[in-house]
Protein backbone atom coordinates (compact mmCIF):
# COMPACT_ATOMS: atom_id res chain seq x y z
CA UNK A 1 297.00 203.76 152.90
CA UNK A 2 295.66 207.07 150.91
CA UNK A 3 296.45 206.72 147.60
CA UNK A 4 295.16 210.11 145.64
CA UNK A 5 293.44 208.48 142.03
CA UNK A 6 292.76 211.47 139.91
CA UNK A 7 290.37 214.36 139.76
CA UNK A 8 287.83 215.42 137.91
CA UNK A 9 284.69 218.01 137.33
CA UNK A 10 280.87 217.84 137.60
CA UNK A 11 278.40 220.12 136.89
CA UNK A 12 275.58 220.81 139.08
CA UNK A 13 273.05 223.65 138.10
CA UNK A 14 275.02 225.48 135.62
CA UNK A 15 278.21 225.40 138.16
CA UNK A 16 280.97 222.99 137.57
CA UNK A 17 282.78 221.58 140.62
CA UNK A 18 286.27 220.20 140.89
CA UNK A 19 286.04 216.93 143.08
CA UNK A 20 288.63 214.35 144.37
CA UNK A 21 288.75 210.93 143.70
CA UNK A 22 290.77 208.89 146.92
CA UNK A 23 291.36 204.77 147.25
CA UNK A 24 292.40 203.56 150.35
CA UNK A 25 293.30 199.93 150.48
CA UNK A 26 293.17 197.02 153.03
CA UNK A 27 295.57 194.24 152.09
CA UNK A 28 294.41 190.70 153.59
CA UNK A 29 296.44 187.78 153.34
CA UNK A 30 293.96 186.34 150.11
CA UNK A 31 291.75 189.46 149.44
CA UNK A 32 291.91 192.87 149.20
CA UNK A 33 289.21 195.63 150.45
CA UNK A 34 290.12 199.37 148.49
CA UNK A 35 287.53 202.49 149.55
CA UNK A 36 286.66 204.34 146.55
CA UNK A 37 285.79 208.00 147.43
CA UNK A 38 284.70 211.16 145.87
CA UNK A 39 285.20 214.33 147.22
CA UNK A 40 285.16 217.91 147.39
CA UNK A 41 287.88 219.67 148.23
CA UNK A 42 288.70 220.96 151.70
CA UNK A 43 289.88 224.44 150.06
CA UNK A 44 286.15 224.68 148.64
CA UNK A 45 284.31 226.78 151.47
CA UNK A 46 281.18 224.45 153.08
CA UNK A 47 278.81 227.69 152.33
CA UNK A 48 279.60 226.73 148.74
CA UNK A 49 278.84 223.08 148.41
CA UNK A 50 275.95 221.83 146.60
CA UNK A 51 274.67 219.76 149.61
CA UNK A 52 272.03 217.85 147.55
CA UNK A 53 274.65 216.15 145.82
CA UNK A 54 276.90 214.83 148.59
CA UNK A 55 276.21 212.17 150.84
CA UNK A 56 274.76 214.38 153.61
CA UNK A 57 277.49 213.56 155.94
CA UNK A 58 276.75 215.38 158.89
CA UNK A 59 280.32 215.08 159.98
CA UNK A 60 282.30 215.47 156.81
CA UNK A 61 279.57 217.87 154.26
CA UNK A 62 282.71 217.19 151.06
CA UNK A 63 281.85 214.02 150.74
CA UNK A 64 280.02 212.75 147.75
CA UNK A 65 279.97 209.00 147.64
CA UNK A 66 282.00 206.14 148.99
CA UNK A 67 281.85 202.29 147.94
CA UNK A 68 284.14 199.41 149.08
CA UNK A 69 285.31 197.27 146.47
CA UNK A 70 286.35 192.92 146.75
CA UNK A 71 289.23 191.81 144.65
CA UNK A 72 290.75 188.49 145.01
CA UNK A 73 292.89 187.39 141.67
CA UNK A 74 291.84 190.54 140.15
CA UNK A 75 288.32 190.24 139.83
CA UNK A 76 286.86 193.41 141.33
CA UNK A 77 283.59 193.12 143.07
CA UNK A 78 281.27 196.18 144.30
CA UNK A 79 279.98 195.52 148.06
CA UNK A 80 276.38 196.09 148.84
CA UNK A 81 276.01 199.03 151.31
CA UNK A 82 276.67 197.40 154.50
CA UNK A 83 274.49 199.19 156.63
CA UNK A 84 271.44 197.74 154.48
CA UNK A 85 272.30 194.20 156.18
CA UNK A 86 272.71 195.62 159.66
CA UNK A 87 268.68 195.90 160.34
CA UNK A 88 268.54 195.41 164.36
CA UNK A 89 271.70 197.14 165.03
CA UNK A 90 271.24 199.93 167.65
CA UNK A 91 274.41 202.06 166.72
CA UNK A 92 272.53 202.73 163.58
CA UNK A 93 270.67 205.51 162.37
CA UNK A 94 268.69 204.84 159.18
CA UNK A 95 268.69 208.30 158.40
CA UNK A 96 272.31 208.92 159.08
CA UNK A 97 274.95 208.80 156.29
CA UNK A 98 278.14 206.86 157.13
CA UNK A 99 281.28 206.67 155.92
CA UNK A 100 282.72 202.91 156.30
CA UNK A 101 286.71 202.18 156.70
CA UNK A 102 287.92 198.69 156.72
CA UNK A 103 289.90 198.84 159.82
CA UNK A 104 291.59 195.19 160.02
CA UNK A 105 292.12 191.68 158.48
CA UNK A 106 290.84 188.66 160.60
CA UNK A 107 291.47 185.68 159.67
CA UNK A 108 290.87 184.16 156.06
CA UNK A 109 287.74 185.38 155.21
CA UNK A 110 286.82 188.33 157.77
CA UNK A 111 287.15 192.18 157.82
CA UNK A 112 286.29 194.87 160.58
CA UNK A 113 285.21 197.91 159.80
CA UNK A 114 284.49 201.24 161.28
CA UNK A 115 281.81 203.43 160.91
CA UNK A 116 281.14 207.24 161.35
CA UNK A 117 278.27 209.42 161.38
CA UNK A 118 279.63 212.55 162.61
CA UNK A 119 277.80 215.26 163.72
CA UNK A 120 275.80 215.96 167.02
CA UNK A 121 275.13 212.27 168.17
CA UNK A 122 275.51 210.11 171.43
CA UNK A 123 275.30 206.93 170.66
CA UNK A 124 274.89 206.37 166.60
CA UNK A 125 278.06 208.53 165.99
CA UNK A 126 280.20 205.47 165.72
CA UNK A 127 279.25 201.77 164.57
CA UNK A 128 281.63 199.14 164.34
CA UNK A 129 281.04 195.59 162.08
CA UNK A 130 282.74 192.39 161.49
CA UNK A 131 281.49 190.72 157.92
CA UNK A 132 282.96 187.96 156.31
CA UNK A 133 282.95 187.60 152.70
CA UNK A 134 283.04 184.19 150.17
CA UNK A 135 285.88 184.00 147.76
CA UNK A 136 283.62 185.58 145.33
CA UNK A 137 282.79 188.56 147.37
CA UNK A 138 279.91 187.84 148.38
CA UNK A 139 278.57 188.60 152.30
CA UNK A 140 278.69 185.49 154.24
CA UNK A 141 278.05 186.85 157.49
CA UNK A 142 277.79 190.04 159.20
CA UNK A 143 276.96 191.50 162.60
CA UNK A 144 277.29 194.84 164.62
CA UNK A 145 279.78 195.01 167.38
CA UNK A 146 280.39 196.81 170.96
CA UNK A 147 282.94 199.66 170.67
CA UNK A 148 284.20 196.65 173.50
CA UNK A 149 284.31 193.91 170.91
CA UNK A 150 285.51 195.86 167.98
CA UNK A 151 288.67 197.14 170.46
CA UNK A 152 289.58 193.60 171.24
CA UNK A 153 289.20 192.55 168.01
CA UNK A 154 291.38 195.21 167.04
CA UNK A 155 294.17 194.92 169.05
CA UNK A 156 294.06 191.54 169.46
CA UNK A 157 293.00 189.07 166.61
């Protein structure tokens, strides 16, 4: 679920820019995972963004930052960027900016996400990850997946 938050302004070089503020949320049965994200809008023209300030999507150039956020009995906890605990996994790029959208509940303690690069890719385009997090929001475990795996997983669990 979208959920619009507010919007606001920055100023970049003596321009200001109007950006978008958007939460998405994934309810679990004892947790919840909400996507913060800043954006430009789509009605300002790409020839116009101040690429040095977004997160050089190569798929999406509006975007300016995302962040996943824990909460479980309110307490709100900032995730570490998962792709900086995914070192040996192939279907990442290390120069490639993602955007990361919790895709489905497993279980008690487990989440799967999607990932997307965008852009001209073959085969870091799209990552997919299962992690599993302590009641304090904390990383317990996490591993890269298959686009096989993650589909099962998806459809299935």
């Amino acid at each position: 679920m979208l959920i619009p938050v507010n919007a606001g302004t920055l100023k970049h070089n003596g321009n200001s820019y109007k950006y978008e503020n958007i939460e998405s949320i994934l309810k679990c049965s004892k947790f919840s995972i909400v996507t913060k994200t800043k954006s430009f809008p789509f009605s300002l023209s790409e020839n116009k963004i101040p690429y040095e300030i977004t997160m050089k999507h190569m798929g999406n150039p509006h975007l300016i930052s995302q962040k996943q956020m824990y909460i479980n009995s309110g307490k709100e906890v900032e995730l570490p960027n998962l792709i900086s605990k995914l070192s040996n996994y192939k279907k990442i790029e290390k120069k490639r900016s993602y955007t990361i959208k919790p895709v489905k509940c497993l279980g008690a303690s487990s989440v799967l996400f999607s990932l997307w690069g965008g852009g001209n890719c073959s085969t870091v385009c799209e990552a997919y990850v299962k992690a599993a997090f302590t009641e304090n929001g904390a990383i317990s475990s996490i591993y890269g997946l298959t686009y096989k795996e993650y589909n099962e997983l998806r459809k299935n669990n």
